[in-house]
Protein backbone atom coordinates (compact mmCIF):
# COMPACT_ATOMS: atom_id res chain seq x y z
CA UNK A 1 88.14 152.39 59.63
CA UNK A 2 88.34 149.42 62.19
CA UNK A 3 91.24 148.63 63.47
CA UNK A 4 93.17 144.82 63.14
CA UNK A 5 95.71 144.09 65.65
CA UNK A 6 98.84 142.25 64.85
CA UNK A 7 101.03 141.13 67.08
CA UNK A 8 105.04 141.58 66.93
CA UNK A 9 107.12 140.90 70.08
CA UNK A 10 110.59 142.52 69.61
CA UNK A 11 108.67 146.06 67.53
CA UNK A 12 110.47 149.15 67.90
CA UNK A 13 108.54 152.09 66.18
CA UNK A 14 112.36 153.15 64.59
CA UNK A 15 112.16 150.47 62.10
CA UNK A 16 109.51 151.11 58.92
CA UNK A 17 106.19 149.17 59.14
CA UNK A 18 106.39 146.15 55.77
CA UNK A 19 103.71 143.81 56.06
CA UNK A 20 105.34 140.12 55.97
CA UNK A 21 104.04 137.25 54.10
CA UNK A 22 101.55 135.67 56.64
CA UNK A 23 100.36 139.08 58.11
CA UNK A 24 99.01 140.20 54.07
CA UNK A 25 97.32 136.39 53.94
CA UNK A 26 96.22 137.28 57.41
CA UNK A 27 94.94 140.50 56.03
CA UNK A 28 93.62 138.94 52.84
CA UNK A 29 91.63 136.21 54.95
CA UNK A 30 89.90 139.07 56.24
CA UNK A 31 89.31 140.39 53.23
CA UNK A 32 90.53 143.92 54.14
CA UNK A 33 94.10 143.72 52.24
CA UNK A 34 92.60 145.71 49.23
CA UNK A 35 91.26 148.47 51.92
CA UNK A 36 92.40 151.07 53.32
CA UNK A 37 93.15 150.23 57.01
CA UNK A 38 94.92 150.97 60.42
CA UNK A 39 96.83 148.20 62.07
CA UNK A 40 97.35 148.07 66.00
CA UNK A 41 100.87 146.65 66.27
CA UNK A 42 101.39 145.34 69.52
CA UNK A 43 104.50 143.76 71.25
CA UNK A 44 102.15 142.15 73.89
CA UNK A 45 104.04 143.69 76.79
CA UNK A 46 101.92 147.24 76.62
CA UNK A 47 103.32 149.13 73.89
CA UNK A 48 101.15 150.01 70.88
CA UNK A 49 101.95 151.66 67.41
CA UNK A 50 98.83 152.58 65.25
CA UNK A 51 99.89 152.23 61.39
CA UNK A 52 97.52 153.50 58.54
CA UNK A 53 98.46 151.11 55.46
CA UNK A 54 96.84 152.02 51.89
CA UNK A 55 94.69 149.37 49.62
CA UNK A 56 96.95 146.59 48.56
CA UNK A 57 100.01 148.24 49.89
CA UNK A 58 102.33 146.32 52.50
CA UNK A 59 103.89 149.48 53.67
CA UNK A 60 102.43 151.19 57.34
CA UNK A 61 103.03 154.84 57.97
CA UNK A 62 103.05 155.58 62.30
CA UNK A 63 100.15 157.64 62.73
CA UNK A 64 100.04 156.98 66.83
CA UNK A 65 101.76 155.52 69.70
CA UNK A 66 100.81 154.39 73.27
CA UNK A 67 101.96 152.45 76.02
CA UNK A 68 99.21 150.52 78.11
CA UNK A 69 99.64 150.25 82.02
CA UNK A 70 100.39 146.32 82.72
CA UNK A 71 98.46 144.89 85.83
CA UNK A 72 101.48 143.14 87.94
CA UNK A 73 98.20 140.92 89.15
CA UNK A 74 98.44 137.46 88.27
CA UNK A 75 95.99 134.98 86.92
CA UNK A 76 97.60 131.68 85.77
CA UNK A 77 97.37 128.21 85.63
CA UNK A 78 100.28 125.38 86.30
CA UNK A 79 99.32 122.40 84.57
CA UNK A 80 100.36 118.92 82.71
CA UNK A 81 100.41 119.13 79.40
CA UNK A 82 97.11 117.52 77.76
CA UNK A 83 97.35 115.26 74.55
CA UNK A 84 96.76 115.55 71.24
CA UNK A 85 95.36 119.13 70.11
CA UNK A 86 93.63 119.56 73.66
CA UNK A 87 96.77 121.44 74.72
CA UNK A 88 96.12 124.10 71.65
CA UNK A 89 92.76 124.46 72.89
CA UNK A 90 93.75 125.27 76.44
CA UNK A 91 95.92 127.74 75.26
CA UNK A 92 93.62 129.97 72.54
CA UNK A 93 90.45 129.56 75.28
CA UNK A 94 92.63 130.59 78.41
CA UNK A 95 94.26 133.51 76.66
CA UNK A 96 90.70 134.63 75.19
CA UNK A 97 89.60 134.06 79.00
CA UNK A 98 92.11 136.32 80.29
CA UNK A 99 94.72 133.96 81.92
CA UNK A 100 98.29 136.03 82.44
CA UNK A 101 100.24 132.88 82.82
CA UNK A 102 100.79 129.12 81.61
CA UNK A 103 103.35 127.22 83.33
CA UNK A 104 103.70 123.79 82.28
CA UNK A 105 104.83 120.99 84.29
CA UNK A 106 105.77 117.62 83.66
CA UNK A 107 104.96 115.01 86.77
CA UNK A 108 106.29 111.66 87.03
CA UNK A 109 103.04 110.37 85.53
CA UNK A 110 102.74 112.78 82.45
CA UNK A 111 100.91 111.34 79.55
CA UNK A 112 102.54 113.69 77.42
CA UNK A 113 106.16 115.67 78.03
CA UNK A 114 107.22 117.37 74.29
CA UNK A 115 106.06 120.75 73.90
CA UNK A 116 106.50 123.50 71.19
CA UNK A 117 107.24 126.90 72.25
CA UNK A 118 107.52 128.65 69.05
CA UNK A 119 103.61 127.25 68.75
CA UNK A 120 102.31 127.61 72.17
CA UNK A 121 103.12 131.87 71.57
CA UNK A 122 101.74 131.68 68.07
CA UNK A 123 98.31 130.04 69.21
CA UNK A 124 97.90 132.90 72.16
CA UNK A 125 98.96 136.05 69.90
CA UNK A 126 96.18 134.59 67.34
CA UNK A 127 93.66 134.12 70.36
CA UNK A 128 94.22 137.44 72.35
CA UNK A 129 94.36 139.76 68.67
CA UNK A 130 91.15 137.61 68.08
CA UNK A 131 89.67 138.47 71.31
CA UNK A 132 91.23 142.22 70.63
CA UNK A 133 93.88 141.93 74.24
CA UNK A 134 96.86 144.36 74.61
CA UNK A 135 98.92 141.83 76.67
CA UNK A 136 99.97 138.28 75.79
CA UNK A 137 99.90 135.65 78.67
CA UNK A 138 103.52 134.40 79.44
CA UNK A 139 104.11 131.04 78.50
CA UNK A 140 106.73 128.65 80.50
CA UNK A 141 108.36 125.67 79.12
CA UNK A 142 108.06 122.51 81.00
CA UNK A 143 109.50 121.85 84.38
CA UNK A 144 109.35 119.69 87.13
CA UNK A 145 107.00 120.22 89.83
CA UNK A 146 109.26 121.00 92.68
CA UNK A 147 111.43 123.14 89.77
CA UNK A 148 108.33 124.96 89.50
CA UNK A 149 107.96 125.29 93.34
CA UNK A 150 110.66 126.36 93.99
CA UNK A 151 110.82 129.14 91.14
CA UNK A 152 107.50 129.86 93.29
CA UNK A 153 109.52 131.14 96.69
CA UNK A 154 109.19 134.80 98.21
CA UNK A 155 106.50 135.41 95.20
CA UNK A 156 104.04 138.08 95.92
CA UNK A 157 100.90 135.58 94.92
CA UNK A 158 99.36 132.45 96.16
CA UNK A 159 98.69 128.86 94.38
CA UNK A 160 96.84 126.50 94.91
CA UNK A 161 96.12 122.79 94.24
CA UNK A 162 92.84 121.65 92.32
CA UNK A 163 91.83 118.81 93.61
CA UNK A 164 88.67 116.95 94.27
CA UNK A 165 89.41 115.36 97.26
CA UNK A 166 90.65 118.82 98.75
CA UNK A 167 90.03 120.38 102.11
CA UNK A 168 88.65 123.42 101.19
CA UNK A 169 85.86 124.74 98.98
CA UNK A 170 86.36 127.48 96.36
CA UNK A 171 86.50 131.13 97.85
CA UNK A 172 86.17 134.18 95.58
CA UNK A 173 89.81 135.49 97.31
CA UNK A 174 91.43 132.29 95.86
CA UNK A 175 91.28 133.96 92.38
CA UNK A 176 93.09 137.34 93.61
CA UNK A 177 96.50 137.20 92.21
CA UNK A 178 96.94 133.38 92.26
CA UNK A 179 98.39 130.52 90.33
CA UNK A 180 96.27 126.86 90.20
CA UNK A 181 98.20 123.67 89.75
CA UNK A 182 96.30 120.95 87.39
CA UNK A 183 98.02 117.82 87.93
CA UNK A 184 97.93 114.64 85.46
CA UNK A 185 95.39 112.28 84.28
CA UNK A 186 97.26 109.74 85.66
CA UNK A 187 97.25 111.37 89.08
CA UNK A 188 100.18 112.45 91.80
CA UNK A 189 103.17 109.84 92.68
CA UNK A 190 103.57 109.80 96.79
CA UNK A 191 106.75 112.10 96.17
CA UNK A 192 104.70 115.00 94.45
CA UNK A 193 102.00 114.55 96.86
CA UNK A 194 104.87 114.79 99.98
CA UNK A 195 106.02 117.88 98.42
CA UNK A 196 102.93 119.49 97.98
CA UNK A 197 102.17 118.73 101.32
CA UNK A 198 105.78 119.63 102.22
CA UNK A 199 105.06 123.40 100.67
CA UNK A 200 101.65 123.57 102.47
CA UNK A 201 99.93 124.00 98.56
CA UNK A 202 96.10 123.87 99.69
CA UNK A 203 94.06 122.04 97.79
CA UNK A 204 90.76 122.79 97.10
CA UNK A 205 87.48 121.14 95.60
CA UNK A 206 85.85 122.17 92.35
CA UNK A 207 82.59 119.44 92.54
CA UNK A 208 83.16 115.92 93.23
CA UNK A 209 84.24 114.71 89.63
CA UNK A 210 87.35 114.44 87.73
CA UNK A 211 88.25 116.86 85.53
CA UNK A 212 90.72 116.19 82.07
CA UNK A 213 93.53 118.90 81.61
CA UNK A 214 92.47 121.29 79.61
CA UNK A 215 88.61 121.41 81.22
CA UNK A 216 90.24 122.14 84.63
CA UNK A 217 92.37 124.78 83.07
CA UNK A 218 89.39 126.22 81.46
CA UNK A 219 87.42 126.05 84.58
CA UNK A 220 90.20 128.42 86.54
CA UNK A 221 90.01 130.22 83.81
CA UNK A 222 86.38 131.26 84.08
CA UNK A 223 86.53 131.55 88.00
CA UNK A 224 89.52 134.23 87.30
CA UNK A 225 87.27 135.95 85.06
CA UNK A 226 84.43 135.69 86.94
CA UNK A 227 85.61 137.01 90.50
CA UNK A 228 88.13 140.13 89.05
CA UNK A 229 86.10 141.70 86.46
């Protein structure tokens, strides 16, 4: 039987396995309801429970349990929220890419400054069980840049500053356990660019032209992937 992974943050294996309402029209889209089946249940965080469920039945029975070794390495972006559903998109291809960690920022210049929590996790559980991933990435609400520096201090990883008119070109070690800030469209105010300065953030070229949101998120995405697999 092939295995469907479902995703349920707060699981504990000492509560019985029911199938709720979207997880049987989940299960229904995939036209494997009326099967027998085993479900991967997942909290995201490493632990795994392995539940055989009869044909049409929305009751589980534990057949296995695991917990999965998390990597403390770090692959994330920082970045301005894009508009419209472009910030959906940057969050189902960066999780399917790999990315650990979204922080979102909002700069003097943000286009756009609302943002949906309870959405942003639902959109990377459906993209990592898609792309079958153990782990979700962790996703931070909004804050200010220098919030976000500072929240930053004594860390254990680097980050660095996209940015076309950078001093540096990209290295393969940039991508070892590393956070990359996107700024917005509408570009840096003098007091973001003091403080990056300030916090000696090094900011480094990707090509010469200007890259929207979500494509430069994407982009340090695929270098992440490309340089630690």
């Amino acid at each position: 039987m092939e295995e469907t992974i479902l995703f349920r943050r707060d699981w504990n294996s000492e509560k019985e396995f029911f199938l709720n309402r979207e997880e049987i029209s989940h299960l229904k889209a995939l036209r494997i309801h009326s099967e027998k089946k085993l479900l991967r249940v997942l909290n995201g965080n490493g632990s795994e429970w392995i539940y055989e469920v009869e044909a049409n039945s929305n009751q589980g029975f534990l057949k296995e349990s695991k917990v999965h070794p998390k990597s403390e390495r770090i692959s994330g972006i920082a970045t301005a929220i894009p508009k419209g559903n472009r910030l959906e998109w940057l969050l189902q291809k960066g999780t399917e890419l790999g990315l650990t960690h979204f922080y979102f920022l909002n700069f003097e210049q943000s286009d756009r400054k609302d943002f949906n929590m309870e959405r942003a996790q639902k959109i990377t559980e459906e993209a990592a069980a898609q792309s079958k991933q153990i782990f979700l990435p962790e996703v931070h609400a909004p804050v200010s840049l220098k919030e976000f520096l500072k929240s930053q201090a004594n860390q254990n990883h680097s980050y660095y500053l996209l940015d076309p008119r950078g001093e540096s070109e990209l290295k393969p070690e940039y991508f070892q356990n590393s956070i990359w800030i996107i700024g917005p469209e509408g570009g840096f105010r003098e007091k973001e660019t003091n403080l990056l300065k300030e916090k000696k953030v090094l900011g480094v070229k990707a090509g010469d032209s200007i890259l929207r949101i979500e494509t430069a998120g994407i982009f340090a995405a695929s270098m992440f992937r490309y340089f630690t697999c």
